[in-house]
PDB file of N, CA and C in Angstrom:
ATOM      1  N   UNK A   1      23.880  17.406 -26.366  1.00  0.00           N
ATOM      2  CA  UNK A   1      23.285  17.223 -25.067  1.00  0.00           C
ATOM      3  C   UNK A   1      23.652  15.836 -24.543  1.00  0.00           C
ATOM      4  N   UNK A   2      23.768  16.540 -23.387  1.00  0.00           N
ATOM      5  CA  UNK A   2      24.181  14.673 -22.165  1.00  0.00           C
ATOM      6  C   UNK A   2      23.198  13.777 -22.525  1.00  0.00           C
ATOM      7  N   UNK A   3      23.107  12.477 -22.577  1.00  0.00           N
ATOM      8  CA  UNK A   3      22.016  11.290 -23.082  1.00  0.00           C
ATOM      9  C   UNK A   3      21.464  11.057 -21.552  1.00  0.00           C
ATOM     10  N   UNK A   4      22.475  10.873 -20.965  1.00  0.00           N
ATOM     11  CA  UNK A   4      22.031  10.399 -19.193  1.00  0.00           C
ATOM     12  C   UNK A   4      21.115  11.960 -18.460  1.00  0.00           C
ATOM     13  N   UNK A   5      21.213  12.886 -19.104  1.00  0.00           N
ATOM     14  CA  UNK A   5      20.437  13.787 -18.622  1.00  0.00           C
ATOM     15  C   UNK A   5      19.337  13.809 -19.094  1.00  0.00           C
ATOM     16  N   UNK A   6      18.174  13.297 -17.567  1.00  0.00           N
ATOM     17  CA  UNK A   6      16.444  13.564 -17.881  1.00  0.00           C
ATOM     18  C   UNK A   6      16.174  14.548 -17.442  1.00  0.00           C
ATOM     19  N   UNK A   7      15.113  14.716 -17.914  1.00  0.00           N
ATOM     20  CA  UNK A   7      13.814  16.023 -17.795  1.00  0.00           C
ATOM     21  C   UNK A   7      13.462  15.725 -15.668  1.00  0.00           C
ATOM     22  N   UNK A   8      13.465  14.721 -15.310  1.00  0.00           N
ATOM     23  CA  UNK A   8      13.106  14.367 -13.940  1.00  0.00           C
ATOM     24  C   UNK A   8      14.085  14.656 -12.953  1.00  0.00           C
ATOM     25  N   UNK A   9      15.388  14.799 -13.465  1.00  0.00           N
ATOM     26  CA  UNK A   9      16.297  14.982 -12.897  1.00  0.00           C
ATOM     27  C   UNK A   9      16.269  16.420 -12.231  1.00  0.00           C
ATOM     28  N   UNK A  10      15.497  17.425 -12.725  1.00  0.00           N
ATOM     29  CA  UNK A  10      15.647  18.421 -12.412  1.00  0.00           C
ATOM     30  C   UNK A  10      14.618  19.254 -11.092  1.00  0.00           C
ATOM     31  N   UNK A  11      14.173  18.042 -10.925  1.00  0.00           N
ATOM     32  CA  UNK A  11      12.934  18.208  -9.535  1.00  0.00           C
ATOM     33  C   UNK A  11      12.987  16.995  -8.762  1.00  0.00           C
ATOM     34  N   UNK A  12      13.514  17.960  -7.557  1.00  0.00           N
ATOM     35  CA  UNK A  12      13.230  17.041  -6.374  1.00  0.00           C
ATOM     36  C   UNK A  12      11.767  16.295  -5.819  1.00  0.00           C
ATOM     37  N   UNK A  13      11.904  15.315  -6.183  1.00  0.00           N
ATOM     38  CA  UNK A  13      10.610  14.375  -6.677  1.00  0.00           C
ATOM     39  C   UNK A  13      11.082  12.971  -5.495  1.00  0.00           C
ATOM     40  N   UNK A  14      10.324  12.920  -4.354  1.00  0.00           N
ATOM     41  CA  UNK A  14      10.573  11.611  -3.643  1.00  0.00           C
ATOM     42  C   UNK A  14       9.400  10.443  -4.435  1.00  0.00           C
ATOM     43  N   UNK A  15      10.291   9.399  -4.310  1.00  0.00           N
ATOM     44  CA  UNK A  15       9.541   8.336  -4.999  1.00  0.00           C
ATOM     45  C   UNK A  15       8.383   7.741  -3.758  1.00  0.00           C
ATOM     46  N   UNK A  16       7.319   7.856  -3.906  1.00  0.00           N
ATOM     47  CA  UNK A  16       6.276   6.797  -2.940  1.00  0.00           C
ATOM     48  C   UNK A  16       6.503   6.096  -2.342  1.00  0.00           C
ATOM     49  N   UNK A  17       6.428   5.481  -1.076  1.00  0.00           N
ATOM     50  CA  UNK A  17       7.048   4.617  -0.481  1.00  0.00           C
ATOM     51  C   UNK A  17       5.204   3.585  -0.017  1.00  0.00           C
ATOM     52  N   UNK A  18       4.828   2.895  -0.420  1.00  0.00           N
ATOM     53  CA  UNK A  18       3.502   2.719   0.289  1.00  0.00           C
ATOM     54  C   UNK A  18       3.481   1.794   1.265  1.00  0.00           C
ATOM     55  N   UNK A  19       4.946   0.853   1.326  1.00  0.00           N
ATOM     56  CA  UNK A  19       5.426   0.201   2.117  1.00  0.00           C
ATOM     57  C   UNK A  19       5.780   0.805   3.637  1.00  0.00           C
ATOM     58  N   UNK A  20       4.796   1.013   4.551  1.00  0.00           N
ATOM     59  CA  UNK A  20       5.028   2.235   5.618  1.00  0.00           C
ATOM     60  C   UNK A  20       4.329   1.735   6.532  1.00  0.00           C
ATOM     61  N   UNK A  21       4.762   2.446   7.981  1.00  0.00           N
ATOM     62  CA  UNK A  21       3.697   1.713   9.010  1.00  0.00           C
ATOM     63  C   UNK A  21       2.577   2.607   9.163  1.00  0.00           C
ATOM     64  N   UNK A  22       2.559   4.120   8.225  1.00  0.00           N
ATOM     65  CA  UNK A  22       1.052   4.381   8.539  1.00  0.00           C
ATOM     66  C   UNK A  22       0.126   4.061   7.299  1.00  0.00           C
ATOM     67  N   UNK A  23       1.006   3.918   5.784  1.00  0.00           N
ATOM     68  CA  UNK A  23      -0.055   3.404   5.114  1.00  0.00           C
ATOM     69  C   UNK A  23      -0.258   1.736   5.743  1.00  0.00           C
ATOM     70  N   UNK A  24       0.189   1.094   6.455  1.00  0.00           N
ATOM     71  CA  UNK A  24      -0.259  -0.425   6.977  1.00  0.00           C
ATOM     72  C   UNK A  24      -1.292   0.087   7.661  1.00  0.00           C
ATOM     73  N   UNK A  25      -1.082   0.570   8.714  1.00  0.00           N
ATOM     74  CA  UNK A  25      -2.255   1.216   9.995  1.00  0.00           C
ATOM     75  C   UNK A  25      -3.682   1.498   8.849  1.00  0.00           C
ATOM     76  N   UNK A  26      -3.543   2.581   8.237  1.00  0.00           N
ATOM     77  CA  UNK A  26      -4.838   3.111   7.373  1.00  0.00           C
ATOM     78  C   UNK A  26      -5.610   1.970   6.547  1.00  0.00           C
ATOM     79  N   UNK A  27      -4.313   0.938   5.619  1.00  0.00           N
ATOM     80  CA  UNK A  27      -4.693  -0.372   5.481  1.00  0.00           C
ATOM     81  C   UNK A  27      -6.019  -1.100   5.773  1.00  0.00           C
ATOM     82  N   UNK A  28      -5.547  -1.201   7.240  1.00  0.00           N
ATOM     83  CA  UNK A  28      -6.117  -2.087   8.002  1.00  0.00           C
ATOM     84  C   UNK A  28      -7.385  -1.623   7.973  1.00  0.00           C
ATOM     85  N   UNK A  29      -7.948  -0.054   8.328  1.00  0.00           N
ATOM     86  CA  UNK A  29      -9.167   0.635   8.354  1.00  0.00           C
ATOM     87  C   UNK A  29      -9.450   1.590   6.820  1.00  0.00           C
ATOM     88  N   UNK A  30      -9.625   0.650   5.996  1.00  0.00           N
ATOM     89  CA  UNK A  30      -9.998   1.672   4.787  1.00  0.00           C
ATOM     90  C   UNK A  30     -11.087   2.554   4.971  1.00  0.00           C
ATOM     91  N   UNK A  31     -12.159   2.228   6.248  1.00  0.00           N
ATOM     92  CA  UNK A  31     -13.366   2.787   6.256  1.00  0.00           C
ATOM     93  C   UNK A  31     -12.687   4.444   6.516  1.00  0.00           C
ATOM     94  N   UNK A  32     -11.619   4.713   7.198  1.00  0.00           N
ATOM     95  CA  UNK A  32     -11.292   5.549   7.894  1.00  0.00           C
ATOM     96  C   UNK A  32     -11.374   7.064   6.870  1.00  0.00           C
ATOM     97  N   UNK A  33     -11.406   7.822   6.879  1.00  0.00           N
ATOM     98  CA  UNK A  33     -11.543   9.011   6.381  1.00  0.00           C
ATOM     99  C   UNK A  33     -10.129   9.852   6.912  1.00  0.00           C
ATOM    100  N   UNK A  34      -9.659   9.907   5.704  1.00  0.00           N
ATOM    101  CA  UNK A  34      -8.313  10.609   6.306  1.00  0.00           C
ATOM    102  C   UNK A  34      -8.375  11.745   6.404  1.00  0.00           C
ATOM    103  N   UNK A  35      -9.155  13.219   5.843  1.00  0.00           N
ATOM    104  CA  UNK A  35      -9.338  14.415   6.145  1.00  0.00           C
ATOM    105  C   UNK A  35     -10.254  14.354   7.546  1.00  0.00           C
ATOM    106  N   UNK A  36     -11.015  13.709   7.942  1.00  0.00           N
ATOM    107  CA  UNK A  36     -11.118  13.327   9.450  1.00  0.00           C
ATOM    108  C   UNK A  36     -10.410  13.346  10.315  1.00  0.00           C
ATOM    109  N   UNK A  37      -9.346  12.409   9.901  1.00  0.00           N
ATOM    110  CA  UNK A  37      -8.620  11.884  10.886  1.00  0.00           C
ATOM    111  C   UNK A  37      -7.191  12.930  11.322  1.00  0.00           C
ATOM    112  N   UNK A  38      -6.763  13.366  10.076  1.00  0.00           N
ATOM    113  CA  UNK A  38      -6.510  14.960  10.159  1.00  0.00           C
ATOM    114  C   UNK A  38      -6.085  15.364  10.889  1.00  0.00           C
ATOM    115  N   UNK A  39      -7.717  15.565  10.707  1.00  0.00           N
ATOM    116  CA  UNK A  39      -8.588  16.672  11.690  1.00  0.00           C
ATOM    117  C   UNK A  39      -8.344  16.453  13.376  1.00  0.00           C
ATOM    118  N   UNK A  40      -8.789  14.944  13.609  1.00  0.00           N
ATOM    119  CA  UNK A  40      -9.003  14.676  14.532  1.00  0.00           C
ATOM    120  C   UNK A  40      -7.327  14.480  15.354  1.00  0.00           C
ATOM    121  N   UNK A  41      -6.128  14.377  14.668  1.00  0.00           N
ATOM    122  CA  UNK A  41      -4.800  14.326  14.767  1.00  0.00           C
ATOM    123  C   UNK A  41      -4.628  15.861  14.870  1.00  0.00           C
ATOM    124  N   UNK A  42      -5.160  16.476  14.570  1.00  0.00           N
ATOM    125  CA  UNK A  42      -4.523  18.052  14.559  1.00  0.00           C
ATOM    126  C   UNK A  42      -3.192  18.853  13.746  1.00  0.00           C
ATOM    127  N   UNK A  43      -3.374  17.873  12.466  1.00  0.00           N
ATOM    128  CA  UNK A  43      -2.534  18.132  11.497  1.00  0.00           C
ATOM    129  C   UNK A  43      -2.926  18.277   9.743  1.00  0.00           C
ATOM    130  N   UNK A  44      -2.416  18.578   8.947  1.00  0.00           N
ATOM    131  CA  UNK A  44      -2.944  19.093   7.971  1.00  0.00           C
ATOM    132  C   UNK A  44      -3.110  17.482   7.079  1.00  0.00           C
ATOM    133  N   UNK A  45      -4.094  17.613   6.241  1.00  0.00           N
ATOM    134  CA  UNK A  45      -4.796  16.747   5.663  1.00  0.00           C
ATOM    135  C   UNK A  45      -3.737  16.365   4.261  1.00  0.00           C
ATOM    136  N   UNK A  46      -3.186  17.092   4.157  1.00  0.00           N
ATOM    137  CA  UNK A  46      -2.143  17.139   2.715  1.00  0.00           C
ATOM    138  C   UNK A  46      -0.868  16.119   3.482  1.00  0.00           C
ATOM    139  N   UNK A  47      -0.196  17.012   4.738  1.00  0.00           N
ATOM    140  CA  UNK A  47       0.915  15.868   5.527  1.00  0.00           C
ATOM    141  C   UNK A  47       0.500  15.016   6.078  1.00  0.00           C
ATOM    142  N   UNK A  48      -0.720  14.491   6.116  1.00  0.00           N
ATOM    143  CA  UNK A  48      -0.917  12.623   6.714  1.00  0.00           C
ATOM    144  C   UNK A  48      -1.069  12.066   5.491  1.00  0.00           C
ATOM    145  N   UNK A  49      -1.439  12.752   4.238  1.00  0.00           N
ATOM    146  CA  UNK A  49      -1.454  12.188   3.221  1.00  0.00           C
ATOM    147  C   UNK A  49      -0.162  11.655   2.562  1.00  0.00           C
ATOM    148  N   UNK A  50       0.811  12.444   2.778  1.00  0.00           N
ATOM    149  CA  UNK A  50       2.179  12.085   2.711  1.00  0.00           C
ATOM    150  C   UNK A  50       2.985  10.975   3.439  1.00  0.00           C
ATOM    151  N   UNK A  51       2.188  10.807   4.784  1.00  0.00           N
ATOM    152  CA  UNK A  51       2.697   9.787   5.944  1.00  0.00           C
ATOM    153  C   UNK A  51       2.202   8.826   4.964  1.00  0.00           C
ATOM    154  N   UNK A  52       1.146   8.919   4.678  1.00  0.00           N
ATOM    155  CA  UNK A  52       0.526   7.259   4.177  1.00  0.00           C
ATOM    156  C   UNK A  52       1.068   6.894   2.744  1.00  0.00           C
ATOM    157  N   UNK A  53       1.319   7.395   1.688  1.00  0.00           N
ATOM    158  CA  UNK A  53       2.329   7.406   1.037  1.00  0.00           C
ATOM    159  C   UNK A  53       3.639   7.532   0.665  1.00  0.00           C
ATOM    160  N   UNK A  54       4.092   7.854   1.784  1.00  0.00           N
ATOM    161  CA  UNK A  54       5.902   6.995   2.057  1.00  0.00           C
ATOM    162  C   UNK A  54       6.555   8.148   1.933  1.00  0.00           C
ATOM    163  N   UNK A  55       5.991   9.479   0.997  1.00  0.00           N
ATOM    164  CA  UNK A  55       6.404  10.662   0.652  1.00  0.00           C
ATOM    165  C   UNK A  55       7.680  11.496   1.614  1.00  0.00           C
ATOM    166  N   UNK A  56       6.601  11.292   2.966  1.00  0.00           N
ATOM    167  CA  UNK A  56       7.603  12.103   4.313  1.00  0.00           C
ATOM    168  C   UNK A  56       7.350  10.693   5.772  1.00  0.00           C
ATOM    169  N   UNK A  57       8.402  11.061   6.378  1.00  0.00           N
ATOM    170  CA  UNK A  57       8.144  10.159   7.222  1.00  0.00           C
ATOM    171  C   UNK A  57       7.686  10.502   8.559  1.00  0.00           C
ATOM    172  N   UNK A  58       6.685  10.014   9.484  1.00  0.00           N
ATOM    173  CA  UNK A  58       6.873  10.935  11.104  1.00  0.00           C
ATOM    174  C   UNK A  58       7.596  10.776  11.635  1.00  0.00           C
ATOM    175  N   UNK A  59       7.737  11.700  12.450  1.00  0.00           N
ATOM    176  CA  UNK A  59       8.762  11.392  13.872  1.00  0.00           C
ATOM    177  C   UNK A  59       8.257  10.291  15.015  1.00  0.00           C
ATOM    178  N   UNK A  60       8.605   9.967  15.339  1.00  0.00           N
ATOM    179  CA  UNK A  60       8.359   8.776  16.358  1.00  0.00           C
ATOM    180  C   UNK A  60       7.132   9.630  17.334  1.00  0.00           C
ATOM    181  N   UNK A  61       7.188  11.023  17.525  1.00  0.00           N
ATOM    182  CA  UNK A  61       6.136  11.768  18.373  1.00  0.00           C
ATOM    183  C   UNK A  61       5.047  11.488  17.415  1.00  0.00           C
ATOM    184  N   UNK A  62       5.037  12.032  16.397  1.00  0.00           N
ATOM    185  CA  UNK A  62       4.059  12.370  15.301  1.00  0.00           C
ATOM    186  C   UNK A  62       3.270  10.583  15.403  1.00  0.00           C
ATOM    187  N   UNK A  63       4.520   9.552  15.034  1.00  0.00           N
ATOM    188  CA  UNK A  63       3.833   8.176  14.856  1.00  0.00           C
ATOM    189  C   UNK A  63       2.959   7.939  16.164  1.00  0.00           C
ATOM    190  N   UNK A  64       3.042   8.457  17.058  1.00  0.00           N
ATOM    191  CA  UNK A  64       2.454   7.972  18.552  1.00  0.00           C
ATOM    192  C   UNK A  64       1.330   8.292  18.944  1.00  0.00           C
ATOM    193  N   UNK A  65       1.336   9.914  18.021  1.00  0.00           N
ATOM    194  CA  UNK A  65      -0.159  10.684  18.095  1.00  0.00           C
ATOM    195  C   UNK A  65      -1.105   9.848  17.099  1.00  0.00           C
ATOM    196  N   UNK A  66      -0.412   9.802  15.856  1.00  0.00           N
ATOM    197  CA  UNK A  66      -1.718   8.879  14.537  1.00  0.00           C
ATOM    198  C   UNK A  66      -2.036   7.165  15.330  1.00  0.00           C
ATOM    199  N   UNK A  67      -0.991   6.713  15.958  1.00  0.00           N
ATOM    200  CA  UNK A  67      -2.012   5.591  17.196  1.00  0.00           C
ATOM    201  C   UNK A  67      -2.471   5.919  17.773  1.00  0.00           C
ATOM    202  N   UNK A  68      -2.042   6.429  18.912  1.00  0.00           N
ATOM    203  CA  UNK A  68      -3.325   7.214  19.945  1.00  0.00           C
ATOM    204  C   UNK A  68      -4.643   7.209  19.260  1.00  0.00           C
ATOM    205  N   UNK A  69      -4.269   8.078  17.967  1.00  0.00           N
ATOM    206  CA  UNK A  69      -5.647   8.629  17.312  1.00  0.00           C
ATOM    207  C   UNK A  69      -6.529   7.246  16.810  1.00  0.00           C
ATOM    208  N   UNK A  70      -5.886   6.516  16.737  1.00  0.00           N
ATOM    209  CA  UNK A  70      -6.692   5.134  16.065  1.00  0.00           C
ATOM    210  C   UNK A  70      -7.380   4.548  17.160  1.00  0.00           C
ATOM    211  N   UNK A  71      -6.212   4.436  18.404  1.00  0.00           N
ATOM    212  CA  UNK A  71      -6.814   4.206  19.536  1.00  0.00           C
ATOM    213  C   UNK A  71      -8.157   4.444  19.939  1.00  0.00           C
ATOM    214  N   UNK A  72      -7.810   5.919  20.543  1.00  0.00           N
ATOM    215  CA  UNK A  72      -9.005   6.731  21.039  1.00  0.00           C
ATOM    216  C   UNK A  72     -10.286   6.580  20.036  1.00  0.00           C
ATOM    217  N   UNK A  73     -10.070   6.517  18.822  1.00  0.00           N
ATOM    218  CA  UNK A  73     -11.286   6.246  17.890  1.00  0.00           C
ATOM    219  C   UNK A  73     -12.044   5.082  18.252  1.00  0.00           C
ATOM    220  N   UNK A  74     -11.042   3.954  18.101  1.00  0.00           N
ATOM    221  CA  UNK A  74     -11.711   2.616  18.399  1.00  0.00           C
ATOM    222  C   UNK A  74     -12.601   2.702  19.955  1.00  0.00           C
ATOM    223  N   UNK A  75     -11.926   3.154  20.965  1.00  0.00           N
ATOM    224  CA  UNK A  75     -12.573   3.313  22.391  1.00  0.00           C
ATOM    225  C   UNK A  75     -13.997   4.043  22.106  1.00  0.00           C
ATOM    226  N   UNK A  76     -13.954   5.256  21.388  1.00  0.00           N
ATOM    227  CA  UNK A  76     -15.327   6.124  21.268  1.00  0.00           C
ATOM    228  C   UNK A  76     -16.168   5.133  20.198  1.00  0.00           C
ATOM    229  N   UNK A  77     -15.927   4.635  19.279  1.00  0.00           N
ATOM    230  CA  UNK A  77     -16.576   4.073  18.642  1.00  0.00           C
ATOM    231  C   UNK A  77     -17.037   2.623  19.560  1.00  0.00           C
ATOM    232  N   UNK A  78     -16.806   1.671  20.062  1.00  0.00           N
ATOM    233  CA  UNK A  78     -17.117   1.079  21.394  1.00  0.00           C
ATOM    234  C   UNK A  78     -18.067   1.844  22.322  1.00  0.00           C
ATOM    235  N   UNK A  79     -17.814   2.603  22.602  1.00  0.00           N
ATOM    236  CA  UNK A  79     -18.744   3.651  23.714  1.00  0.00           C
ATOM    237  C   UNK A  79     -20.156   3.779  23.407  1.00  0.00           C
ATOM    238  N   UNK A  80     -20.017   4.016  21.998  1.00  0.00           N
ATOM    239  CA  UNK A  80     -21.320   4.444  21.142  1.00  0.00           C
ATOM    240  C   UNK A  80     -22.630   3.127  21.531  1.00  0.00           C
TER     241      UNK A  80
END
């Protein structure tokens, strides 16, 4: 058997990235509840989990909606 051949090699496995601008954003608000926020983004709780861990990246649309969403939070939370 090949020596340079691992067991890891055989699954497409992205390495973490936590260096990201939505794990920075979430960062900033640990209070934040990310199956909330989700929610409140209108996307599945498993793929923002991925945004914030470097896993997958958004699209520049996708990045615009998770501000907005921080946005609009901060405004309603003000309101209150």
């Amino acid at each position: 058997m090949d020596e340079d051949v691992h067991l890891s090699s055989f699954y497409d496995v992205v390495e973490p990235n936590p260096d990201n601008e939505v794990a920075r954003i979430f960062g900033r608000f640990p209070q934040i509840n990310v199956s909330e926020m989700a929610k409140y983004i209108g996307i599945n709780k498993s793929l923002l989990a991925k945004y914030i861990y470097g896993i997958k990246k958004p699209s520049s649309k996708r990045m615009l909606e998770i501000k907005q969403a921080f946005h609009q939070m901060g405004e309603e939370l003000i309101a209150i």
